[in-house]
Protein backbone atom coordinates (compact mmCIF):
# COMPACT_ATOMS: atom_id res chain seq x y z
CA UNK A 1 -8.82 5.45 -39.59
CA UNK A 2 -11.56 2.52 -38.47
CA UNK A 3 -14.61 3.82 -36.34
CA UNK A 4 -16.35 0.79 -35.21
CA UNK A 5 -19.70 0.89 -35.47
CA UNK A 6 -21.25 -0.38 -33.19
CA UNK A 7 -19.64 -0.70 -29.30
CA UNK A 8 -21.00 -3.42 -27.10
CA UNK A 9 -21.96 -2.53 -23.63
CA UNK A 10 -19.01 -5.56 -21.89
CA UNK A 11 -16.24 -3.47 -24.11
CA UNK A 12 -17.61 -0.17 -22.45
CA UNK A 13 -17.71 -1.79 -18.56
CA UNK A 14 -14.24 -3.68 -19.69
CA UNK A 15 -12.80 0.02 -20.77
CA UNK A 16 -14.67 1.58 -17.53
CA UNK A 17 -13.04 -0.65 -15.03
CA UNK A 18 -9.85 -0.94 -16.68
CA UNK A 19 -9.56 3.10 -16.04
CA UNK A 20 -11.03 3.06 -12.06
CA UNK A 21 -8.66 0.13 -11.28
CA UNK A 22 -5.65 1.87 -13.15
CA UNK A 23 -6.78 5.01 -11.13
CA UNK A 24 -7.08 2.89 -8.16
CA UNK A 25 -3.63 1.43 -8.75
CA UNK A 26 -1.48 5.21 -9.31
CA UNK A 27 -3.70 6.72 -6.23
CA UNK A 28 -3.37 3.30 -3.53
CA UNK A 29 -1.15 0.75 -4.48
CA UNK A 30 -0.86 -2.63 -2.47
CA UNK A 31 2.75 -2.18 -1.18
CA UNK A 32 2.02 1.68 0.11
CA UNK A 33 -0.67 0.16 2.32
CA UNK A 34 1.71 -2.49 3.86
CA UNK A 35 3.69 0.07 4.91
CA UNK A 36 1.32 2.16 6.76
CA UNK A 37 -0.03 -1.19 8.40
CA UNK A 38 3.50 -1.62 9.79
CA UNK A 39 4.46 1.94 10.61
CA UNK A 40 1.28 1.98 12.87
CA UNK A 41 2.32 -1.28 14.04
CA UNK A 42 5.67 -0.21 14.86
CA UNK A 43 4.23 3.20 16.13
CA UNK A 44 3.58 1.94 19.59
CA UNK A 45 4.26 4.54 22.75
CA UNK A 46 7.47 1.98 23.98
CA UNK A 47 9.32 2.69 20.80
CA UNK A 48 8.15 6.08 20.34
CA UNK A 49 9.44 7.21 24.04
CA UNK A 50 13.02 5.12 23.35
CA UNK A 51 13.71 6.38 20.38
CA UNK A 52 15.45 10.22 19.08
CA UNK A 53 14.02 11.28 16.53
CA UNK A 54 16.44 10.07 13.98
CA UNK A 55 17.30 6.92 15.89
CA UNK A 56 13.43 6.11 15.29
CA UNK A 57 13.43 6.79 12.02
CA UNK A 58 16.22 3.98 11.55
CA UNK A 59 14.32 1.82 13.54
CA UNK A 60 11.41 2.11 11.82
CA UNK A 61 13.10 1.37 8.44
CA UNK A 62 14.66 -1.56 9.46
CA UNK A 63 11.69 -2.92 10.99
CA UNK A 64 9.40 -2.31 7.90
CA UNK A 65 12.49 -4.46 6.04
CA UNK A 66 11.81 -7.23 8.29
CA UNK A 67 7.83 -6.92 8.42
CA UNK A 68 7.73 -6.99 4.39
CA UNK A 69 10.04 -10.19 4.57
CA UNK A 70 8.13 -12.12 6.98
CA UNK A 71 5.18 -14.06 5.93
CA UNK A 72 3.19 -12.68 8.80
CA UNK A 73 3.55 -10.05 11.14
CA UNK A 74 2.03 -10.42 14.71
CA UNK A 75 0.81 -7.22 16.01
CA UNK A 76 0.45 -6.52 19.71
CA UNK A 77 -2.28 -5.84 21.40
C-alpha cells in the first residue's frame, strides 16, 4: 500500500468539491427541477378546476412530455 506523502492543498479542494457536487447531484438533480418548474406551470387554477383528480394527473404527464421536448416553454402570466 502507497501513502503519499505529502497532499497538495488543489488535490484536497479538487476531492472537496468533487464530494459537495456529487452530493449536490444524488440530493437535486437538473431534470427533477424541470419538472417542478412545469408542474407549477401547469398548476394553474383553470386546469386545476377542469380536471378529476385522475384526469389531471394524465394531463399533467402529458404536458410535462411536451414541456421537456420543447426548447422553451412560455409560462403565463
Amino acid at each position: 500500500m502507497v501513502v503519499p506523502v505529502a497532499v497538495t492543498a488543489m488535490a484536497v479542494e479538487t476531492v472537496k468539491e468533487g464530494k459537495i457536487m456529487k452530493e449536490r447531484s444524488i440530493n437535486v438533480s437538473g431534470i427533477k427541477l424541470l419538472l417542478q418548474k412545469y408542474r407549477n406551470v401547469f398548476k394553474i387554477p383553470e386546469n386545476l378546476n377542469h380536471y378529476s383528480e385522475a384526469d389531471y394527473k394524465i394531463a399533467e404527464r402529458k404536458f410535462l412530455k411536451y414541456a421537456l421536448g420543447q426548447t422553451k416553454v412560455v409560462e403565463q402570466k
